[in-house]
PDB file of N, CA and C in Angstrom:
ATOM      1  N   UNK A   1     -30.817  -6.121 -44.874  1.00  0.00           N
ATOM      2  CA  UNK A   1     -32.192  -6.557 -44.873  1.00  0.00           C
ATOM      3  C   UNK A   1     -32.971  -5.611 -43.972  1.00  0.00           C
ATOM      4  N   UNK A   2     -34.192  -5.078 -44.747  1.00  0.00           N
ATOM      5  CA  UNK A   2     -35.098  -4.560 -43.724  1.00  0.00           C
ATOM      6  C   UNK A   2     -36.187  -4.911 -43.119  1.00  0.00           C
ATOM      7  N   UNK A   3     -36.250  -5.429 -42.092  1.00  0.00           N
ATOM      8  CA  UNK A   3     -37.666  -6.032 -41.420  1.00  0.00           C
ATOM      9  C   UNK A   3     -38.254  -5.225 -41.605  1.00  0.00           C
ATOM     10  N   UNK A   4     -39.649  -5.715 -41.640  1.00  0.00           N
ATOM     11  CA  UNK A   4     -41.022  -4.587 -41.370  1.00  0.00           C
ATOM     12  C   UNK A   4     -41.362  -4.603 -39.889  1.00  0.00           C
ATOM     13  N   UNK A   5     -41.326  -2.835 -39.515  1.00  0.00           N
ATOM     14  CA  UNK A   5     -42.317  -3.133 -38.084  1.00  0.00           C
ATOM     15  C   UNK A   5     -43.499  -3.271 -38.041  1.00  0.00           C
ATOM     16  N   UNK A   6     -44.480  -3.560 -39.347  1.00  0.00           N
ATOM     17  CA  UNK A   6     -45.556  -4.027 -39.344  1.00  0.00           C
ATOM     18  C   UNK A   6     -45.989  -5.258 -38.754  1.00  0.00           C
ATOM     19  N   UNK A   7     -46.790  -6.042 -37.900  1.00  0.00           N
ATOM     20  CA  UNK A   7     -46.904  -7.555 -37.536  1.00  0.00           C
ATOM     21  C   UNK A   7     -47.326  -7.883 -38.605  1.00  0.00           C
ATOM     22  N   UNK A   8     -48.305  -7.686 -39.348  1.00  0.00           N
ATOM     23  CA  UNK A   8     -48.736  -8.331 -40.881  1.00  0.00           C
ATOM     24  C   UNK A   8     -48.167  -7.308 -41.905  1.00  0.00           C
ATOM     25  N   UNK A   9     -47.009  -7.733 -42.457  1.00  0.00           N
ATOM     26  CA  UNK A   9     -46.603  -6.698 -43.542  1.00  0.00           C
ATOM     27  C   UNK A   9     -47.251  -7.276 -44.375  1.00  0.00           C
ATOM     28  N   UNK A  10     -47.800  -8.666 -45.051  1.00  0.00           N
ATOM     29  CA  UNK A  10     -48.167  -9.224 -46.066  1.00  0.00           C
ATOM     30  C   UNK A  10     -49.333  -8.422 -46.314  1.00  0.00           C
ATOM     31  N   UNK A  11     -49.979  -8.133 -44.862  1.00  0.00           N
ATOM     32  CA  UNK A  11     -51.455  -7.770 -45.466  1.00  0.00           C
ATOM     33  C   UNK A  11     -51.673  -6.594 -45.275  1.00  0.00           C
ATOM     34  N   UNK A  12     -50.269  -5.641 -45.038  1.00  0.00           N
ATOM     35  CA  UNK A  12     -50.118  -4.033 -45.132  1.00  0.00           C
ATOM     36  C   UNK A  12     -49.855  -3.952 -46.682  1.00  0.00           C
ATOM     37  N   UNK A  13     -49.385  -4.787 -47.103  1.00  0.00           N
ATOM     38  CA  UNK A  13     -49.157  -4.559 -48.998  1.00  0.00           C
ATOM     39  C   UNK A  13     -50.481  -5.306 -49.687  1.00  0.00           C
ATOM     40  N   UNK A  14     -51.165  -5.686 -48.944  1.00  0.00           N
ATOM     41  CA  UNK A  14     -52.309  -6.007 -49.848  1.00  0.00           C
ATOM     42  C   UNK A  14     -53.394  -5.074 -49.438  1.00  0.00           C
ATOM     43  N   UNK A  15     -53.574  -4.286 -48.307  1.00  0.00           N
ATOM     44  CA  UNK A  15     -53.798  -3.041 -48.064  1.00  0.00           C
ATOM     45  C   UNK A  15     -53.571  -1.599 -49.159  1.00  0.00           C
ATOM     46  N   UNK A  16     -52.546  -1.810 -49.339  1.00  0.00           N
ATOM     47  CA  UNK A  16     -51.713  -0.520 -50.348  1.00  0.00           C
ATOM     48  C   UNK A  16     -52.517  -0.703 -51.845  1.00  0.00           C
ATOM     49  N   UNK A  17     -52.233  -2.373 -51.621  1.00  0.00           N
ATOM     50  CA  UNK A  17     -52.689  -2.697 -53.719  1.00  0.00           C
ATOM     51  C   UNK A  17     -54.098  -2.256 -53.331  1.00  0.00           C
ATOM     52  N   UNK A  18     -55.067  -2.667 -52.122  1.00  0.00           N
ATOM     53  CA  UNK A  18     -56.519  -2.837 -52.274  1.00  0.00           C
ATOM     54  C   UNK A  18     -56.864  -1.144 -52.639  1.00  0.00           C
ATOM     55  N   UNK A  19     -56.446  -0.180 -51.322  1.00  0.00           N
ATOM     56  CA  UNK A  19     -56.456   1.307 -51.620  1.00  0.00           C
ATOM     57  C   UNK A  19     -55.659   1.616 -53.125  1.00  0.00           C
ATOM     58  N   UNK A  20     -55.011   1.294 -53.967  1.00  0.00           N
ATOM     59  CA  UNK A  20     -54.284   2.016 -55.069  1.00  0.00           C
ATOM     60  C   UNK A  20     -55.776   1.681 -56.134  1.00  0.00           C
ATOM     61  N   UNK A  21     -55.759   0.598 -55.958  1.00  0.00           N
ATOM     62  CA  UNK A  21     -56.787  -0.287 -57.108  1.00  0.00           C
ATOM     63  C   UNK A  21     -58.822   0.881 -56.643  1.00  0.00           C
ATOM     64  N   UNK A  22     -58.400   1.333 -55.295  1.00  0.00           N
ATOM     65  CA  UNK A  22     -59.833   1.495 -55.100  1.00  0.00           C
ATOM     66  C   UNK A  22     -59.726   3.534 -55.573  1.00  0.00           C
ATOM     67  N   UNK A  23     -58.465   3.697 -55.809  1.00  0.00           N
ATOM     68  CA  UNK A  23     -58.355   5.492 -56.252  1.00  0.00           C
ATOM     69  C   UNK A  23     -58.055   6.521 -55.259  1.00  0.00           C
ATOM     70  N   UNK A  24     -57.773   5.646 -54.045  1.00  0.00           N
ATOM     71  CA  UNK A  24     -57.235   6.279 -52.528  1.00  0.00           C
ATOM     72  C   UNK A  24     -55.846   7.121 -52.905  1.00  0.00           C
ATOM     73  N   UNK A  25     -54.874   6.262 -54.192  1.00  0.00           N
ATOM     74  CA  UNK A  25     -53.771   6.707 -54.301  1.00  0.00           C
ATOM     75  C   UNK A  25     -53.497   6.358 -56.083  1.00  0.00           C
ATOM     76  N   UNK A  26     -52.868   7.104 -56.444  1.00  0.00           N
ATOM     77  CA  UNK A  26     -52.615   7.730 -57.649  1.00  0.00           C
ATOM     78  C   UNK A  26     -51.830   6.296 -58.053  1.00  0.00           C
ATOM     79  N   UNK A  27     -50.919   5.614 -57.334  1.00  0.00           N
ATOM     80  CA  UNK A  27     -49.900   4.714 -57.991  1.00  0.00           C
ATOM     81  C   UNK A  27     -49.581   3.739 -56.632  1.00  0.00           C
ATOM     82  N   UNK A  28     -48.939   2.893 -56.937  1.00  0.00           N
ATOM     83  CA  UNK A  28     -48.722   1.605 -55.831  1.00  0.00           C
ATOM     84  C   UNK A  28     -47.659   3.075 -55.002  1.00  0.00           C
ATOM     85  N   UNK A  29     -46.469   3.525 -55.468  1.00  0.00           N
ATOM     86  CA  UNK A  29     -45.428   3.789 -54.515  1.00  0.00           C
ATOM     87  C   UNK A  29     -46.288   4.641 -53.955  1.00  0.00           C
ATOM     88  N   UNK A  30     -47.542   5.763 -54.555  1.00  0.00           N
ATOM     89  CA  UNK A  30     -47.747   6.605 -53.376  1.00  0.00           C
ATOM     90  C   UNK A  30     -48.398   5.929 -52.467  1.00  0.00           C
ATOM     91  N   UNK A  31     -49.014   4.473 -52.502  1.00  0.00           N
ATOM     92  CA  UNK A  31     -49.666   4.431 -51.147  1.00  0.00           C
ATOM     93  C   UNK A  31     -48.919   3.822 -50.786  1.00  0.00           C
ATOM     94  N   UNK A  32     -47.721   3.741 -50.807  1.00  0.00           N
ATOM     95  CA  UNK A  32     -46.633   2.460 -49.982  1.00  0.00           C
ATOM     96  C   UNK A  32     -45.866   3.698 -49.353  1.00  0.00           C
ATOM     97  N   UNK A  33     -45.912   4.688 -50.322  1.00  0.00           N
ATOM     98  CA  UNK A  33     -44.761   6.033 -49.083  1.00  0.00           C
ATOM     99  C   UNK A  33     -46.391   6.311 -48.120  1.00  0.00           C
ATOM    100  N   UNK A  34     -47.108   6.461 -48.359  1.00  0.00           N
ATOM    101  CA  UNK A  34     -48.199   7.062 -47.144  1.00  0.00           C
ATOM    102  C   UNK A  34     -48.496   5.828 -46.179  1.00  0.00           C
ATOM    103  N   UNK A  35     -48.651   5.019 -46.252  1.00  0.00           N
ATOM    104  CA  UNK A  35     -49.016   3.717 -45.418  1.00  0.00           C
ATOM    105  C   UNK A  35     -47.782   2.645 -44.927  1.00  0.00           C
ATOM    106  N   UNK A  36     -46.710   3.007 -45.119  1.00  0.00           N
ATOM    107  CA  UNK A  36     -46.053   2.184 -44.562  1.00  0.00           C
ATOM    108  C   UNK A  36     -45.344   2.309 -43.207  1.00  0.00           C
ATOM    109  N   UNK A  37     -44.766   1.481 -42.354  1.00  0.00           N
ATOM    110  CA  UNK A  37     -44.752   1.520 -41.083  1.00  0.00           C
ATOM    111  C   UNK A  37     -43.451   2.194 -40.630  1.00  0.00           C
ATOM    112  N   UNK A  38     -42.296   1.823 -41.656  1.00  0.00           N
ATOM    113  CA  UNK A  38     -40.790   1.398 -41.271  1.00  0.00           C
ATOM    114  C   UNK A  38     -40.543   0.346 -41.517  1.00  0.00           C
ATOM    115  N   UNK A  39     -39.137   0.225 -40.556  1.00  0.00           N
ATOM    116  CA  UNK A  39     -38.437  -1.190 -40.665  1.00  0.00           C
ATOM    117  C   UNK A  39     -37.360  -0.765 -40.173  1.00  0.00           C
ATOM    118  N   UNK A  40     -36.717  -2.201 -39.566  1.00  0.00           N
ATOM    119  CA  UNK A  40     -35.231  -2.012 -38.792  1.00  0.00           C
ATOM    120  C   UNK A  40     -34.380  -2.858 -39.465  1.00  0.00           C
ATOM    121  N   UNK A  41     -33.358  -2.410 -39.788  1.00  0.00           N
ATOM    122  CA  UNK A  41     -32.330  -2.590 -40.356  1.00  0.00           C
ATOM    123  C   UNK A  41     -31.511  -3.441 -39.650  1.00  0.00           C
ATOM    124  N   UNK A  42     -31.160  -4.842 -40.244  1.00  0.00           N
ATOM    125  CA  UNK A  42     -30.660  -6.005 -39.869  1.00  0.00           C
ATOM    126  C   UNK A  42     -29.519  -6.424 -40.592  1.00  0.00           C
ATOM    127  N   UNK A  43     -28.133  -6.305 -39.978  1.00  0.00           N
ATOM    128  CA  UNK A  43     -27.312  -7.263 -40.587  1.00  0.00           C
ATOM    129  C   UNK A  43     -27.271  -8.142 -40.891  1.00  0.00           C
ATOM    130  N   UNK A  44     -26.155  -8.965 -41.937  1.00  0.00           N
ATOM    131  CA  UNK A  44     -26.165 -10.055 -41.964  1.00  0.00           C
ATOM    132  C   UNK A  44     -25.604 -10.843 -40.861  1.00  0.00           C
ATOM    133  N   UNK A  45     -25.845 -12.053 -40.960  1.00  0.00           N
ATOM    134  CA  UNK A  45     -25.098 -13.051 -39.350  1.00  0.00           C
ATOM    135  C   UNK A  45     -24.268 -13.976 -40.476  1.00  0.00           C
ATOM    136  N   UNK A  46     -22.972 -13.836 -40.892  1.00  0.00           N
ATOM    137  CA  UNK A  46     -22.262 -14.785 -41.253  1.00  0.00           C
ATOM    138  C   UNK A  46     -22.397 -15.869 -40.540  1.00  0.00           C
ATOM    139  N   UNK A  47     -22.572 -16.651 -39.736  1.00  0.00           N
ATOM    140  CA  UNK A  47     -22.403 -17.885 -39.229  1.00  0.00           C
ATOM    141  C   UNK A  47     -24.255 -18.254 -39.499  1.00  0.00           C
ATOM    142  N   UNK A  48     -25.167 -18.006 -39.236  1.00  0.00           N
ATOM    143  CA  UNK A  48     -26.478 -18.075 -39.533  1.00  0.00           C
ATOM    144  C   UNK A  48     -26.305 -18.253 -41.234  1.00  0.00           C
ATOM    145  N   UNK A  49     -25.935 -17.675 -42.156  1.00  0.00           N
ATOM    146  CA  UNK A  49     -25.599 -17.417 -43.228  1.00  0.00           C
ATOM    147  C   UNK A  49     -24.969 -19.243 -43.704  1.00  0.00           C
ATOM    148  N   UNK A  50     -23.933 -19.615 -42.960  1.00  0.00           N
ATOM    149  CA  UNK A  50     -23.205 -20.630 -43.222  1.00  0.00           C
ATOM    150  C   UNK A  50     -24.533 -21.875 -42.947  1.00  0.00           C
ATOM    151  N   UNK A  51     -24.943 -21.858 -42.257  1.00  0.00           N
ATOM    152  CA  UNK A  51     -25.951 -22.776 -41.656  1.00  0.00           C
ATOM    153  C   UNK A  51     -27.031 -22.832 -42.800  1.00  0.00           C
ATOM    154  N   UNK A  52     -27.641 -21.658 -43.277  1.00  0.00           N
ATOM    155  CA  UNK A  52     -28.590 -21.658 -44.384  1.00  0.00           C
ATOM    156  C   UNK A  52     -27.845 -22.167 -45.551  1.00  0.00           C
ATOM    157  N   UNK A  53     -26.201 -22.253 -46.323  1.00  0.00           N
ATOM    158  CA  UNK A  53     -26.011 -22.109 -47.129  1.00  0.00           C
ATOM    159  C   UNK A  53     -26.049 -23.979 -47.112  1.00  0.00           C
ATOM    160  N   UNK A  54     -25.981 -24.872 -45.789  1.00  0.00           N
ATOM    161  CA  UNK A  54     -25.815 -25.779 -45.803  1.00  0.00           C
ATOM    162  C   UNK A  54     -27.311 -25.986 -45.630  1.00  0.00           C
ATOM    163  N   UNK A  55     -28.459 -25.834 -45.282  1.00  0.00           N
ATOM    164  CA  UNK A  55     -29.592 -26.267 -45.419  1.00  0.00           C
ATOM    165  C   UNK A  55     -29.519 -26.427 -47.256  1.00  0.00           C
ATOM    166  N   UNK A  56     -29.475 -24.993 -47.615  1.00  0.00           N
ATOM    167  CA  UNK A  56     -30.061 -25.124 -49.102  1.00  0.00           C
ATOM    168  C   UNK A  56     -29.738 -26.345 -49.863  1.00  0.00           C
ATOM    169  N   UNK A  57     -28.458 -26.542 -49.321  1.00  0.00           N
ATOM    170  CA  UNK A  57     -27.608 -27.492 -50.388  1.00  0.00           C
ATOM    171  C   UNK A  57     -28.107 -28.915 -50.240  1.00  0.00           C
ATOM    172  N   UNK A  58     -29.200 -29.090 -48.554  1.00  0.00           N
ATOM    173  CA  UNK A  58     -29.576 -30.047 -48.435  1.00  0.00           C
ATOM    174  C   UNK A  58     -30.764 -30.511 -49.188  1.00  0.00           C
ATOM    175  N   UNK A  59     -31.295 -28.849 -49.202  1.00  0.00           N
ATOM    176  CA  UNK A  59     -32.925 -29.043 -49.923  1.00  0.00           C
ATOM    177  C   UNK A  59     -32.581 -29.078 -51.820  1.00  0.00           C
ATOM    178  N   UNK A  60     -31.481 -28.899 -51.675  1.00  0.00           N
ATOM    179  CA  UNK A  60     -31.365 -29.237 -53.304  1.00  0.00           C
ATOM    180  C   UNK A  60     -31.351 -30.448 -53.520  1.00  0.00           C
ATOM    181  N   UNK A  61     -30.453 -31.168 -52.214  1.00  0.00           N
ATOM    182  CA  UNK A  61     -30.069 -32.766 -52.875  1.00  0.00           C
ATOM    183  C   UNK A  61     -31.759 -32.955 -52.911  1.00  0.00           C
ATOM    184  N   UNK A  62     -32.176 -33.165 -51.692  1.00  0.00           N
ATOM    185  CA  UNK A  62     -33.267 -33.654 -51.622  1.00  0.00           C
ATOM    186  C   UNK A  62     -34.419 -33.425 -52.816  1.00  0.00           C
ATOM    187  N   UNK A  63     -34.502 -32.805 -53.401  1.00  0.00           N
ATOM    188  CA  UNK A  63     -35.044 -32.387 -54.850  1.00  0.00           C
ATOM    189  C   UNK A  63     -34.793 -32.776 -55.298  1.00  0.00           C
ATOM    190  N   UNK A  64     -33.457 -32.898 -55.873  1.00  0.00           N
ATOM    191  CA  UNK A  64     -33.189 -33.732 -57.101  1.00  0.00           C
ATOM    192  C   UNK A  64     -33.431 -35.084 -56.655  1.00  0.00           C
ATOM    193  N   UNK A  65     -33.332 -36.034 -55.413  1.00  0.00           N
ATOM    194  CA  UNK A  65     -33.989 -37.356 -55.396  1.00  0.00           C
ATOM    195  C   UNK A  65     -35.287 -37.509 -55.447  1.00  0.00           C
ATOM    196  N   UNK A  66     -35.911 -36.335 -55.049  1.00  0.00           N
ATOM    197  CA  UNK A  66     -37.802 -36.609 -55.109  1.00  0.00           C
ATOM    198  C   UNK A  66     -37.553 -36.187 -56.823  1.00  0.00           C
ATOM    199  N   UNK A  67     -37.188 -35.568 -57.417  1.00  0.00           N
ATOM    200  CA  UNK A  67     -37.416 -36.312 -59.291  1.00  0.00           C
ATOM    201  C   UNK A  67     -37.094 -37.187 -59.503  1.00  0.00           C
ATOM    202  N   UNK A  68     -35.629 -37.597 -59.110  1.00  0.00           N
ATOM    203  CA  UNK A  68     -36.037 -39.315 -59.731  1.00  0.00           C
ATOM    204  C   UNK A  68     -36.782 -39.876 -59.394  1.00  0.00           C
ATOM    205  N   UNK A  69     -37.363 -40.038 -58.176  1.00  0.00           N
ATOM    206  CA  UNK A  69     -38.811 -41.095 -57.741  1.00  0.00           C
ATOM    207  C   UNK A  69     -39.541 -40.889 -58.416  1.00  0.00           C
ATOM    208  N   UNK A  70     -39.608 -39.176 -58.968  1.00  0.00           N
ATOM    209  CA  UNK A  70     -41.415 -38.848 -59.657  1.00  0.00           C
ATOM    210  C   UNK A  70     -40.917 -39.667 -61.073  1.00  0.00           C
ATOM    211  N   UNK A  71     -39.480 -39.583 -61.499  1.00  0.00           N
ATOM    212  CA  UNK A  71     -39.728 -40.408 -63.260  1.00  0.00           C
ATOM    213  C   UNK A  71     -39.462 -41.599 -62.797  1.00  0.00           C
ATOM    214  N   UNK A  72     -39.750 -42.247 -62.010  1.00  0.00           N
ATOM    215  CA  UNK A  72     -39.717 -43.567 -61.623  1.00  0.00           C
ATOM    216  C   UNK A  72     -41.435 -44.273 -62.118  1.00  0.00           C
ATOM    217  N   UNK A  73     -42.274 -43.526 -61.409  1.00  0.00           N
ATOM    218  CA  UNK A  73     -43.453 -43.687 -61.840  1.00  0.00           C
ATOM    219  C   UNK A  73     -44.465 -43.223 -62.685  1.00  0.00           C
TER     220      UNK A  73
END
């Protein structure tokens, strides 16, 4: 995984689309190779990993009981 060292990467890529769309840059990748910051390279955390794999499984159950309530009514 690569973090961005951007603090707002969201709105460094809506930056890129706004300049591509305005003719600053020929195509999305050239203004994403000219404007982008970096990023640091992050392993995975197997044990962090285990913990998410047990959230998900929670947010699944939990989904599938908020549909039956919704065809309940």
């Amino acid at each position: 995984v690569v973090e961005p060292l951007a603090d707002e990467a969201v709105l460094l890529g809506t930056g890129m689309v706004a300049a591509t769309a305005a003719g600053l840059y020929p195509d999305l990748n050239a203004a994403c190779v000219a404007m982008q910051q970096g990023g640091k390279t992050r392993a995975p955390n197997k044990e962090a990993g285990a913990r998410f794999d047990r959230d998900y499984r929670i947010f699944l159950e939990m989904h599938r009981q908020r549909q039956m309530l919704d065809a309940i009514s």
